[in-house]
Protein backbone atom coordinates (compact mmCIF):
# COMPACT_ATOMS: atom_id res chain seq x y z
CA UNK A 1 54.45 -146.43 -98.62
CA UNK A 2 51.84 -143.64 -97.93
CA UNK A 3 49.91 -145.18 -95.15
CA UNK A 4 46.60 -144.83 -93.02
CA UNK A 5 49.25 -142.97 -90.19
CA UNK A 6 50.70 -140.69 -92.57
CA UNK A 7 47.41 -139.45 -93.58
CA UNK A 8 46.19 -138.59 -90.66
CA UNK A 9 49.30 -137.31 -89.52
CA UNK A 10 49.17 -134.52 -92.69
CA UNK A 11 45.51 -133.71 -92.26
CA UNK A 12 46.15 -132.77 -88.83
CA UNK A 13 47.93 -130.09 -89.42
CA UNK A 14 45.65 -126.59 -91.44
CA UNK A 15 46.64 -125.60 -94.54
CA UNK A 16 46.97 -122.10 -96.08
CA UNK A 17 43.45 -120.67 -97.41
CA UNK A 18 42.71 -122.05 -100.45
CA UNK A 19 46.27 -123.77 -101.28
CA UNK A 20 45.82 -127.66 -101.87
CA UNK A 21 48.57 -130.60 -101.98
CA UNK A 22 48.76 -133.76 -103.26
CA UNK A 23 51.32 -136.61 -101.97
CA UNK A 24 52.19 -139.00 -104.87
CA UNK A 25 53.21 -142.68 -103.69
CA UNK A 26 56.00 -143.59 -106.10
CA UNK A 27 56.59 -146.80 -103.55
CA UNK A 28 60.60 -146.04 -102.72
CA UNK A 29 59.52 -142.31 -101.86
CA UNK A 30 57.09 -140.02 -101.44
CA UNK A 31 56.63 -136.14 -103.45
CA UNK A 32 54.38 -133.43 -102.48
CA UNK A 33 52.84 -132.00 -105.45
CA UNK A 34 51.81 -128.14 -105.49
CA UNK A 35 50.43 -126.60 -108.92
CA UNK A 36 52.13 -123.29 -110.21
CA UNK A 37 48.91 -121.45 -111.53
CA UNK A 38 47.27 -121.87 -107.83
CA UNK A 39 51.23 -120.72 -106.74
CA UNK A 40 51.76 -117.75 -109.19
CA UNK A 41 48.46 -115.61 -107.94
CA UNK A 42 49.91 -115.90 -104.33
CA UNK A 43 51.43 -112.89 -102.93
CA UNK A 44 54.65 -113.48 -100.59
CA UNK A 45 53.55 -113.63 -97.51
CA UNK A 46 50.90 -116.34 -98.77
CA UNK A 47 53.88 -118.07 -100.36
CA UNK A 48 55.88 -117.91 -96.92
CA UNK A 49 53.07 -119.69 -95.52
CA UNK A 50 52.83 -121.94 -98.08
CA UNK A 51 56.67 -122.96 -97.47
CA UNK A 52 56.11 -123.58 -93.80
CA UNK A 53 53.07 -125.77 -94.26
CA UNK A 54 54.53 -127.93 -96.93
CA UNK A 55 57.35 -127.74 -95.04
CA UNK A 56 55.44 -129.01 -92.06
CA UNK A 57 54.16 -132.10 -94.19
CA UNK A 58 57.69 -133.03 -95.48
CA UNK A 59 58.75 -133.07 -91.84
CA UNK A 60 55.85 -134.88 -90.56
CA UNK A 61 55.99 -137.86 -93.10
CA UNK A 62 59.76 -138.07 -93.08
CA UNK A 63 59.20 -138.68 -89.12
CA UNK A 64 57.51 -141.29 -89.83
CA UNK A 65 60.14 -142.92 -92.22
CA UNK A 66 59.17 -141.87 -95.84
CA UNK A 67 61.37 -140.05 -98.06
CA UNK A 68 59.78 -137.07 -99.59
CA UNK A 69 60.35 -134.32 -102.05
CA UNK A 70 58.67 -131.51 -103.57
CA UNK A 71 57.49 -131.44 -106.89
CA UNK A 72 55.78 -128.35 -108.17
CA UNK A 73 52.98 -129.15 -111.57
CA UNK A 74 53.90 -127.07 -114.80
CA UNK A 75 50.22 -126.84 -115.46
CA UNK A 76 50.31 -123.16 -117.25
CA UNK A 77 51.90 -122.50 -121.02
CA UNK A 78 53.89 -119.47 -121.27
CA UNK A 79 53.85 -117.15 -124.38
CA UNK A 80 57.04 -116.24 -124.39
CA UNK A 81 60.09 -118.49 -124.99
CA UNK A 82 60.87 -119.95 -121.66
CA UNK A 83 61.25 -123.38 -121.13
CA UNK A 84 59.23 -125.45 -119.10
């Protein structure tokens, strides 16, 4: 599902300073995958930009048919009890 025009559509547009997707083909739909320990060390406003470019993506492939979702990577353990 993730083709040649998709790509190119997603690297035209400039990402945050040192914030870095992936887009997973799962064939039926799309996800774009963010990981919480580059996430948690963002301040708000870096977040808020964050949003609006993967927002940006999400629009841009959806425009050109795929369905897509977000889907944030649980990469850090906690020491306390909160689920992951």
């Amino acid at each position: 599902m993730y083709t040649e025009q998709m790509r190119k559509a997603v690297r035209e547009l400039k990402p945050p300073k040192d914030f870095e997707i992936g887009i997973a083909d799962y064939g039926q739909f799309l996800t774009i995958q963010f990981y919480e320990s580059h996430w948690r060390h963002l301040s708000d406003p870096e977040r808020l930009r964050c949003i609006k470019y993967m927002n940006a993506v999400k629009t841009r492939l959806e425009l050109l048919g795929a369905r897509v979702s977000l889907d944030p990577i649980l990469d850090v353990k906690y020491n306390d009890d909160r689920k992951i």
